[in-house]
PDB file of N, CA and C in Angstrom:
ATOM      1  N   UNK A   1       8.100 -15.023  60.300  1.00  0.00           N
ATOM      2  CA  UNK A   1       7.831 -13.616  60.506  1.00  0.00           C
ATOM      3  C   UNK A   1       6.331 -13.363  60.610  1.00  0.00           C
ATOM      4  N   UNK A   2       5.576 -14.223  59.488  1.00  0.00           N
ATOM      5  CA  UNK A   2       4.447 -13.891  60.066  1.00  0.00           C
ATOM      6  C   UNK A   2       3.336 -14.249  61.316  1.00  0.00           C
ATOM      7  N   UNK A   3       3.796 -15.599  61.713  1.00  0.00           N
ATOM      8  CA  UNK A   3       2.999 -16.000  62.824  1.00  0.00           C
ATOM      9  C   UNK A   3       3.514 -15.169  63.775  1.00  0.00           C
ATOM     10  N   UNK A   4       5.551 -14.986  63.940  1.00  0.00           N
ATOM     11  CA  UNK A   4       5.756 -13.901  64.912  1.00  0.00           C
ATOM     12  C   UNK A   4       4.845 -12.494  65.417  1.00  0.00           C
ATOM     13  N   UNK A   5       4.315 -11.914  63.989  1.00  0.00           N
ATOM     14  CA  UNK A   5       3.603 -10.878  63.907  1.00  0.00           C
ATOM     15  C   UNK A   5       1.951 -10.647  64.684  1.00  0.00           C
ATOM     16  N   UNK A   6       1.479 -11.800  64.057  1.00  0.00           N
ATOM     17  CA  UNK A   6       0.449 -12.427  64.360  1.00  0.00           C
ATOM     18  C   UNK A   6       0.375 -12.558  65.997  1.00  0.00           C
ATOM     19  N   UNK A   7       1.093 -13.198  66.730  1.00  0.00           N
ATOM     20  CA  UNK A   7       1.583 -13.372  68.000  1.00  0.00           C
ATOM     21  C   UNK A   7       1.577 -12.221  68.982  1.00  0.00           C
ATOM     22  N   UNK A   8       2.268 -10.821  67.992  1.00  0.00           N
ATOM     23  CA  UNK A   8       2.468 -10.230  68.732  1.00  0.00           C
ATOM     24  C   UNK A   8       1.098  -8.732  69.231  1.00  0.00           C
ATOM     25  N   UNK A   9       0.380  -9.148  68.045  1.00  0.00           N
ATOM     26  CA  UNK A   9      -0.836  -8.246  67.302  1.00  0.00           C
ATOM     27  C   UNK A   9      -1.928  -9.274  68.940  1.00  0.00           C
ATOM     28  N   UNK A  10      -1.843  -9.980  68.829  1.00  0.00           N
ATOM     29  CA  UNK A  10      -2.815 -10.352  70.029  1.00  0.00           C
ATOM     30  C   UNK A  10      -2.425 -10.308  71.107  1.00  0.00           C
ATOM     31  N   UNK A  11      -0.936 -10.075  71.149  1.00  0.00           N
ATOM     32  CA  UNK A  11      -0.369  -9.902  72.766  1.00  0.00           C
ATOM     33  C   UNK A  11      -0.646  -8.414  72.996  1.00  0.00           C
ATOM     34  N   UNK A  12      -0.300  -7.714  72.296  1.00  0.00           N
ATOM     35  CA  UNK A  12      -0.564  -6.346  72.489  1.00  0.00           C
ATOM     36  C   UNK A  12      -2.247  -5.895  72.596  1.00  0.00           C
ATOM     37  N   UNK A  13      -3.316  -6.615  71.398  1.00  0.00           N
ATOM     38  CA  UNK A  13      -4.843  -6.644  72.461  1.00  0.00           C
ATOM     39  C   UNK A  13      -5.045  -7.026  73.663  1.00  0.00           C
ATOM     40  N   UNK A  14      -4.597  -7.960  74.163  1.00  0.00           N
ATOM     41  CA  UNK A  14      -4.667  -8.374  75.592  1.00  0.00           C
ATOM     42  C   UNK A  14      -3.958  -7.511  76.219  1.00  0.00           C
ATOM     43  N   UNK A  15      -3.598  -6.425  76.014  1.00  0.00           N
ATOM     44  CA  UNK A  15      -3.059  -5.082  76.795  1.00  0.00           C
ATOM     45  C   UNK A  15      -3.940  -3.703  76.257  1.00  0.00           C
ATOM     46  N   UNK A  16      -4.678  -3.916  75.953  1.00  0.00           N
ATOM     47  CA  UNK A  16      -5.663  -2.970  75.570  1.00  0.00           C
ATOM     48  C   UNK A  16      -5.161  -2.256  74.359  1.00  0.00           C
ATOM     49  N   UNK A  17      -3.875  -2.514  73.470  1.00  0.00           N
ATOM     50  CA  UNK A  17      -4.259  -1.998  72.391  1.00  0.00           C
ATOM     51  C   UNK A  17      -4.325  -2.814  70.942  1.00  0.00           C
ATOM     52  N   UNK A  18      -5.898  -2.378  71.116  1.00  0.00           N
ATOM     53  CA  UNK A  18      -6.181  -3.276  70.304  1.00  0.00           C
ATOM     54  C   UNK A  18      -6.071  -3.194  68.495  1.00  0.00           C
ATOM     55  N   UNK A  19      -5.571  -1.769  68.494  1.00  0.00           N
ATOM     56  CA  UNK A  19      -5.395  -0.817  67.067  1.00  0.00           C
ATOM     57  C   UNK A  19      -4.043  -0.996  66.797  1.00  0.00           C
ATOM     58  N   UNK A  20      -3.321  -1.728  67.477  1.00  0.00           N
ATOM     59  CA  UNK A  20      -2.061  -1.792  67.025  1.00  0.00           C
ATOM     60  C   UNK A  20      -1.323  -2.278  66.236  1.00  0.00           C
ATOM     61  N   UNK A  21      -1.151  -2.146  64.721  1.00  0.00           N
ATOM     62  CA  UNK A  21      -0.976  -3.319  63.367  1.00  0.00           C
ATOM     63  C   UNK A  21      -0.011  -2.925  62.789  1.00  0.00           C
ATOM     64  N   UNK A  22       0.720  -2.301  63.745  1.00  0.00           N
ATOM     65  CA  UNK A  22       2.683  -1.797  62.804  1.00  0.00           C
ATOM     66  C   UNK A  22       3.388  -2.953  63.203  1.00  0.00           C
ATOM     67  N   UNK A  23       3.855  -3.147  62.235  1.00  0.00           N
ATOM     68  CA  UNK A  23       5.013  -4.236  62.070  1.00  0.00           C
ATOM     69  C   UNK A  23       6.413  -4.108  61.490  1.00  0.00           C
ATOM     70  N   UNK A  24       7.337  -3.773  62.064  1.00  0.00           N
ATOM     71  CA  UNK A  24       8.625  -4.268  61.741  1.00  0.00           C
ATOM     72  C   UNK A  24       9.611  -5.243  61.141  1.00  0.00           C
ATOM     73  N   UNK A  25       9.322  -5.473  59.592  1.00  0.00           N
ATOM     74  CA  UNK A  25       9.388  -6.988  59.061  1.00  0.00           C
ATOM     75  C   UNK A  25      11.235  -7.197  58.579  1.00  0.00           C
ATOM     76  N   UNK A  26      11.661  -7.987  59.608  1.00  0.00           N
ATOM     77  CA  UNK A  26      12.765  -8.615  59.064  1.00  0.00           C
ATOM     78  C   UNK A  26      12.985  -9.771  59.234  1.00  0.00           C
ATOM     79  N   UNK A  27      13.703 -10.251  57.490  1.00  0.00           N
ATOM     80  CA  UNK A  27      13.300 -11.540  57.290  1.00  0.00           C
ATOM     81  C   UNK A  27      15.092 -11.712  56.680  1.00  0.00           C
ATOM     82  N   UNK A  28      15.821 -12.740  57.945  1.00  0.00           N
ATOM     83  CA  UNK A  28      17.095 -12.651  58.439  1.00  0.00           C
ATOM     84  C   UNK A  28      17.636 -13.935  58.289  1.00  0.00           C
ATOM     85  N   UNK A  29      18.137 -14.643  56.853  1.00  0.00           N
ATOM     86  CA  UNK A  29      18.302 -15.776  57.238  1.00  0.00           C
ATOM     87  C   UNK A  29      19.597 -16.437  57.447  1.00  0.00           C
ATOM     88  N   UNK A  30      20.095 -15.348  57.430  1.00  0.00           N
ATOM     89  CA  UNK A  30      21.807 -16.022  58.001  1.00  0.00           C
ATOM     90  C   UNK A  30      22.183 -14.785  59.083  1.00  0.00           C
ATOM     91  N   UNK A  31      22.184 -15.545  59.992  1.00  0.00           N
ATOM     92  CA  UNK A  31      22.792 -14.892  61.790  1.00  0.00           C
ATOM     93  C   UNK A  31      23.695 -14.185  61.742  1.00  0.00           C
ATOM     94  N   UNK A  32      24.790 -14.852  61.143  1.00  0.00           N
ATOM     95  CA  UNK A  32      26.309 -14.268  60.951  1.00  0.00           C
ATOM     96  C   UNK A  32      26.465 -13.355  60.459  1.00  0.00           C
ATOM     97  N   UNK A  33      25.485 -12.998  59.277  1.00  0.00           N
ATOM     98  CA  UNK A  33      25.718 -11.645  58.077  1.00  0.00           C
ATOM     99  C   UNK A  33      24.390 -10.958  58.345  1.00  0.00           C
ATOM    100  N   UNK A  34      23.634 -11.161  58.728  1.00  0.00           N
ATOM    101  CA  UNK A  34      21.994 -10.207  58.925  1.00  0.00           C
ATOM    102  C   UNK A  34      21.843  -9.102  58.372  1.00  0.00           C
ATOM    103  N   UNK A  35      22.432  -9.875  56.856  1.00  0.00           N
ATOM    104  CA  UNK A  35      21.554  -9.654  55.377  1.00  0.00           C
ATOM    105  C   UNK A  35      20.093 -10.126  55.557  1.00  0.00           C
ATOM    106  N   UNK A  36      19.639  -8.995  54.641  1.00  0.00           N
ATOM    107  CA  UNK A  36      17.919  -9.288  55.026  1.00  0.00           C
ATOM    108  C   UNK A  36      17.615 -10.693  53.512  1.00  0.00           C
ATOM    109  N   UNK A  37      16.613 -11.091  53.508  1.00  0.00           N
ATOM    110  CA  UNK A  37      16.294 -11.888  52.110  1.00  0.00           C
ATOM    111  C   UNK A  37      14.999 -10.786  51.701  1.00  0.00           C
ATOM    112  N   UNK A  38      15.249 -10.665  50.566  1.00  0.00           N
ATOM    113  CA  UNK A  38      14.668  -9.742  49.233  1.00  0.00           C
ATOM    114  C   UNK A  38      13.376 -10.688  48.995  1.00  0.00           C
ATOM    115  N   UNK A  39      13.675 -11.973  48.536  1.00  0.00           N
ATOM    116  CA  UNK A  39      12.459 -12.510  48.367  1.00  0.00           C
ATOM    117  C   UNK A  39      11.703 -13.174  49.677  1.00  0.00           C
ATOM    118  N   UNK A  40      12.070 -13.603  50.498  1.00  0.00           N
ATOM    119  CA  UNK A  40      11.149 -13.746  51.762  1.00  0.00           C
ATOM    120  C   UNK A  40      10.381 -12.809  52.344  1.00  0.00           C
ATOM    121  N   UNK A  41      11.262 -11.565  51.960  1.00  0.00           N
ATOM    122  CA  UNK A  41      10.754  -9.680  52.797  1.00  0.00           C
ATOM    123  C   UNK A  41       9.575  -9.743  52.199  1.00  0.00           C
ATOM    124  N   UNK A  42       9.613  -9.973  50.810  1.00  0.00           N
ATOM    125  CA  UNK A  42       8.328  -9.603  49.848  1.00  0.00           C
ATOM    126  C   UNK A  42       7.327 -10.306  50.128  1.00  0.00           C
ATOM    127  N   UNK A  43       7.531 -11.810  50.419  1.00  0.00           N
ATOM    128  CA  UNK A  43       6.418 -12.755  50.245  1.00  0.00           C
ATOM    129  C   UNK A  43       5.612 -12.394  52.038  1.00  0.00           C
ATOM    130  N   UNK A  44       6.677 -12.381  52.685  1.00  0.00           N
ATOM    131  CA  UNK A  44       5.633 -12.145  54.110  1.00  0.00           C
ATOM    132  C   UNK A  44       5.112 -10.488  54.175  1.00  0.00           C
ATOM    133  N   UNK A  45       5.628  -9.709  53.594  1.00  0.00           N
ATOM    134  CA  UNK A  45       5.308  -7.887  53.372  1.00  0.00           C
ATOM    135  C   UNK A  45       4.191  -8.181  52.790  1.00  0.00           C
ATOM    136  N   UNK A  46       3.984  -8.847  51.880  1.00  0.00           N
ATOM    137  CA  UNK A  46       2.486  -9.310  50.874  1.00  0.00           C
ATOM    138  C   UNK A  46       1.647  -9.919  51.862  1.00  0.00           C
ATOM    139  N   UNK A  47       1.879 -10.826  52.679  1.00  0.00           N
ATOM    140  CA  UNK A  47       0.641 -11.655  53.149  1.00  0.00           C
ATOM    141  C   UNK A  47       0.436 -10.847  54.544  1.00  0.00           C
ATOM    142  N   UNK A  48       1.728 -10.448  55.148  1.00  0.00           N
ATOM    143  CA  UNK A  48       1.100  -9.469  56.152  1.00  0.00           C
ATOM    144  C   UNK A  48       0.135  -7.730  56.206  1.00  0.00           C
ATOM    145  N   UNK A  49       0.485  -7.274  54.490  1.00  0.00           N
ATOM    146  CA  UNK A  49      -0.599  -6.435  55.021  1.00  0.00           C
ATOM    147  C   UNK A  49      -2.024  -6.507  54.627  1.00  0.00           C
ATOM    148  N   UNK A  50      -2.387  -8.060  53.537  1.00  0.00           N
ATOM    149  CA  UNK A  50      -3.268  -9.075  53.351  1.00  0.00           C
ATOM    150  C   UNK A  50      -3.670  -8.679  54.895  1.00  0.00           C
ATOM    151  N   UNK A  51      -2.892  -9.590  56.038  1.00  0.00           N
ATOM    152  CA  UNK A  51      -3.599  -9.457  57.118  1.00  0.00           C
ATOM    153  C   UNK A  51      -3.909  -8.773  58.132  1.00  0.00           C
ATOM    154  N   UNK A  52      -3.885  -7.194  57.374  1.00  0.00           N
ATOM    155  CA  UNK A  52      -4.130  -5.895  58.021  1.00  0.00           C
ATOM    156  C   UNK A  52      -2.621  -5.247  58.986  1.00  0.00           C
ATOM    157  N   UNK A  53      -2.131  -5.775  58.449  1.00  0.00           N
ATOM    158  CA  UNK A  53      -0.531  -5.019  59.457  1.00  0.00           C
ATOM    159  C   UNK A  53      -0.343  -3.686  58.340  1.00  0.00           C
ATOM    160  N   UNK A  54       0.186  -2.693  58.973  1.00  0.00           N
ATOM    161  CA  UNK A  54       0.960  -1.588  58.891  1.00  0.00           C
ATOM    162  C   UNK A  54       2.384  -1.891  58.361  1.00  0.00           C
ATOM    163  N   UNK A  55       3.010  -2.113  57.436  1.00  0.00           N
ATOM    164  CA  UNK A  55       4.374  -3.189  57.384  1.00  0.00           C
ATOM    165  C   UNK A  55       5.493  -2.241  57.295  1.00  0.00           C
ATOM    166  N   UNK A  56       6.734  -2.240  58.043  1.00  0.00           N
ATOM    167  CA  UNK A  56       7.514  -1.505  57.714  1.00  0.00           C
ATOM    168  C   UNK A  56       8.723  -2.438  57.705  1.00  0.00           C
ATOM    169  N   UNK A  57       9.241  -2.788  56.480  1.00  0.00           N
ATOM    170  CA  UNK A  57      10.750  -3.504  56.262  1.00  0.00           C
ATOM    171  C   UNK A  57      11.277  -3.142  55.489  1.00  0.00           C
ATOM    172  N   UNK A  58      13.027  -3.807  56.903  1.00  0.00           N
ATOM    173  CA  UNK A  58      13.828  -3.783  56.489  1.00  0.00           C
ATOM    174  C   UNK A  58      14.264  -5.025  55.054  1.00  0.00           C
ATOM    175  N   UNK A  59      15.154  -4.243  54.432  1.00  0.00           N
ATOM    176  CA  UNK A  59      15.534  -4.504  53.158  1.00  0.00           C
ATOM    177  C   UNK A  59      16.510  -3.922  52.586  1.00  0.00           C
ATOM    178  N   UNK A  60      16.839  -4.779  51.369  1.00  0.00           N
ATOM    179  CA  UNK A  60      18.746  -4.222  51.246  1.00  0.00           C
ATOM    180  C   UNK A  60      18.148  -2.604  50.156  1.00  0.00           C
ATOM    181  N   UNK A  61      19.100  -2.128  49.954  1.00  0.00           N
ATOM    182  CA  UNK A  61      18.957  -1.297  48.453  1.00  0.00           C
ATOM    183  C   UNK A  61      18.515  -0.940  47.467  1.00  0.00           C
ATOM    184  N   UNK A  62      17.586  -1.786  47.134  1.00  0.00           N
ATOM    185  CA  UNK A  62      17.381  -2.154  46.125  1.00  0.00           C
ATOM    186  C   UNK A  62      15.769  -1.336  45.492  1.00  0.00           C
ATOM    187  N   UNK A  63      16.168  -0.803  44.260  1.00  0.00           N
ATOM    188  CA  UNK A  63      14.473  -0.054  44.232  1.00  0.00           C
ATOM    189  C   UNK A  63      13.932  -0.373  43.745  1.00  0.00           C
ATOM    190  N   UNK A  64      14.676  -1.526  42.853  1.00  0.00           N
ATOM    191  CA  UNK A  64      13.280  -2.580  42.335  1.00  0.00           C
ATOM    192  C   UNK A  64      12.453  -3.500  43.473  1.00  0.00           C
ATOM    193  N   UNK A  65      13.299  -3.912  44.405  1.00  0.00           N
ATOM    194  CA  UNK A  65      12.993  -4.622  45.611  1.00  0.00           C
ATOM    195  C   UNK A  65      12.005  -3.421  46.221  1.00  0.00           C
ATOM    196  N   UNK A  66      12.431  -1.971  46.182  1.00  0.00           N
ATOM    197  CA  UNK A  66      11.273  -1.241  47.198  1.00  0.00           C
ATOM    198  C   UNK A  66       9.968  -0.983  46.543  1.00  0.00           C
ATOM    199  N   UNK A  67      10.053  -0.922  45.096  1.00  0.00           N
ATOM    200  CA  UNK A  67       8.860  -0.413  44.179  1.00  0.00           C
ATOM    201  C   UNK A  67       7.840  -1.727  44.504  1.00  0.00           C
ATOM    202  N   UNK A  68       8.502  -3.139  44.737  1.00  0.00           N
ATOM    203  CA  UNK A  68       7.718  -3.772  44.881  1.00  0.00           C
ATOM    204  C   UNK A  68       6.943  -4.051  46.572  1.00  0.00           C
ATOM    205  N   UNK A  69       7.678  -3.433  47.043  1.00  0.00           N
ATOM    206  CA  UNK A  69       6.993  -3.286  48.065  1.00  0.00           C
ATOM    207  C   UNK A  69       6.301  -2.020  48.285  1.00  0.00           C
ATOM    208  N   UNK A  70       6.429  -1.694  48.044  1.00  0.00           N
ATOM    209  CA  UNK A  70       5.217  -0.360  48.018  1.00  0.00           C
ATOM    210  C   UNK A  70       4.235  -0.540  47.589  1.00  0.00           C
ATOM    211  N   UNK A  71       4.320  -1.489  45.820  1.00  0.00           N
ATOM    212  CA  UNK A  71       2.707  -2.028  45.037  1.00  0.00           C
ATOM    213  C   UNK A  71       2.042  -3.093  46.291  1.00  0.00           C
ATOM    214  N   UNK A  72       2.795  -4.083  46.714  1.00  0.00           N
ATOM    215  CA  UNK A  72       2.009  -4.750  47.666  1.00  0.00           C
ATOM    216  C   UNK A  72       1.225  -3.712  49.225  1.00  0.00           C
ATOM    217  N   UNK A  73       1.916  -2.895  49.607  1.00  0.00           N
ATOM    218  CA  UNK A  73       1.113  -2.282  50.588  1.00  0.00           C
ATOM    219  C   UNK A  73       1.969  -1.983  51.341  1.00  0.00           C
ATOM    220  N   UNK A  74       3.096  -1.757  51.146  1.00  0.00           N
ATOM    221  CA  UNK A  74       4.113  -1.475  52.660  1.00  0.00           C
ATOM    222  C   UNK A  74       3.746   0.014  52.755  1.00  0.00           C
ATOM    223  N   UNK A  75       3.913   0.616  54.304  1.00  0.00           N
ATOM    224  CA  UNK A  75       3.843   1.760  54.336  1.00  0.00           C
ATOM    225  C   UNK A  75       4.818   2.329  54.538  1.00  0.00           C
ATOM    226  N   UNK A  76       5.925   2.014  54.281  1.00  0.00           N
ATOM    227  CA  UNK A  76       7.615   2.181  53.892  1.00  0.00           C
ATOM    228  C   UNK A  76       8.399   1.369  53.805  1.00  0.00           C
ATOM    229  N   UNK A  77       9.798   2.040  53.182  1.00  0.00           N
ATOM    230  CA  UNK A  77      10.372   1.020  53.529  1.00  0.00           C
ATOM    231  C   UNK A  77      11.776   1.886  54.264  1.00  0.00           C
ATOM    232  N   UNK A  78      13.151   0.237  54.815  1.00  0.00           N
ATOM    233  CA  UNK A  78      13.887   0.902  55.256  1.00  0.00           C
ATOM    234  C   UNK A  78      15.018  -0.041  55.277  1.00  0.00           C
ATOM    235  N   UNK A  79      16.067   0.847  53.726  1.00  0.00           N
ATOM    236  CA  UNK A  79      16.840   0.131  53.375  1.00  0.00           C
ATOM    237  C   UNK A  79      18.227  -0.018  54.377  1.00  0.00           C
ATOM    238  N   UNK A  80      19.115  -1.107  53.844  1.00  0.00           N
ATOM    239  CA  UNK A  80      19.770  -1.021  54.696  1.00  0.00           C
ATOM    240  C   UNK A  80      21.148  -0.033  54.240  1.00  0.00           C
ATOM    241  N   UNK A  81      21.985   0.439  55.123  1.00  0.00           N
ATOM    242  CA  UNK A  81      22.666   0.907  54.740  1.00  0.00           C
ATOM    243  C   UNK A  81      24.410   0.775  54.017  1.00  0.00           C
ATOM    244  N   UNK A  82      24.680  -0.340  54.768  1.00  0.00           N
ATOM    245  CA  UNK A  82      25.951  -1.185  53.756  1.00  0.00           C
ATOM    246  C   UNK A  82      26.003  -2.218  54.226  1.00  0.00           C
ATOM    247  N   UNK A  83      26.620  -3.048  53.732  1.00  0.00           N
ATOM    248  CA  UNK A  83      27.040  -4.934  54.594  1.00  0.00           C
ATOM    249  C   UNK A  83      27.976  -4.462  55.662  1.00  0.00           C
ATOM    250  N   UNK A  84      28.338  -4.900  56.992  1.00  0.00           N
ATOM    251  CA  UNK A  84      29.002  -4.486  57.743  1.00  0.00           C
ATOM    252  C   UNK A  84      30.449  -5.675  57.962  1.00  0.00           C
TER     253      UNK A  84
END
């Protein structure tokens, strides 16, 4: 997720915008169920707004899971709404 991010933060300068550091963080590790992971969300939500991103992730329910993303720097979050 984060090199994705990274990737996409310089594709979008090479189009002239160069202010562009919102990120959409989902961190998806089973295909079949795209349940988010709680602890991966956190660890790349932490190092990406370390590296100046705007972070907005998805994430299950959880408000201990959101409180902690908020102390690291997210500028929201956006839980999910049931397992489908």
């Amino acid at each position: 997720a984060v090199e994705a991010a990274h990737i996409g933060r310089a594709l979008a300068a090479t189009m002239g915008q160069d202010d562009n550091n919102f990120v959409k963080l989902e961190v998806i590790p089973d295909p079949k169920y795209l349940l988010p992971d709680p602890v991966g969300t956190l660890a790349a939500a932490d190092r990406l707004v370390k590296d100046g991103f705007v972070v907005l992730p998805y994430c299950s329910p959880d408000p201990i899971l959101c409180r902690h993303l908020e102390d690291v720097g997210c500028a929201t979050v956006m839980p999910l709404g049931s397992p489908i």
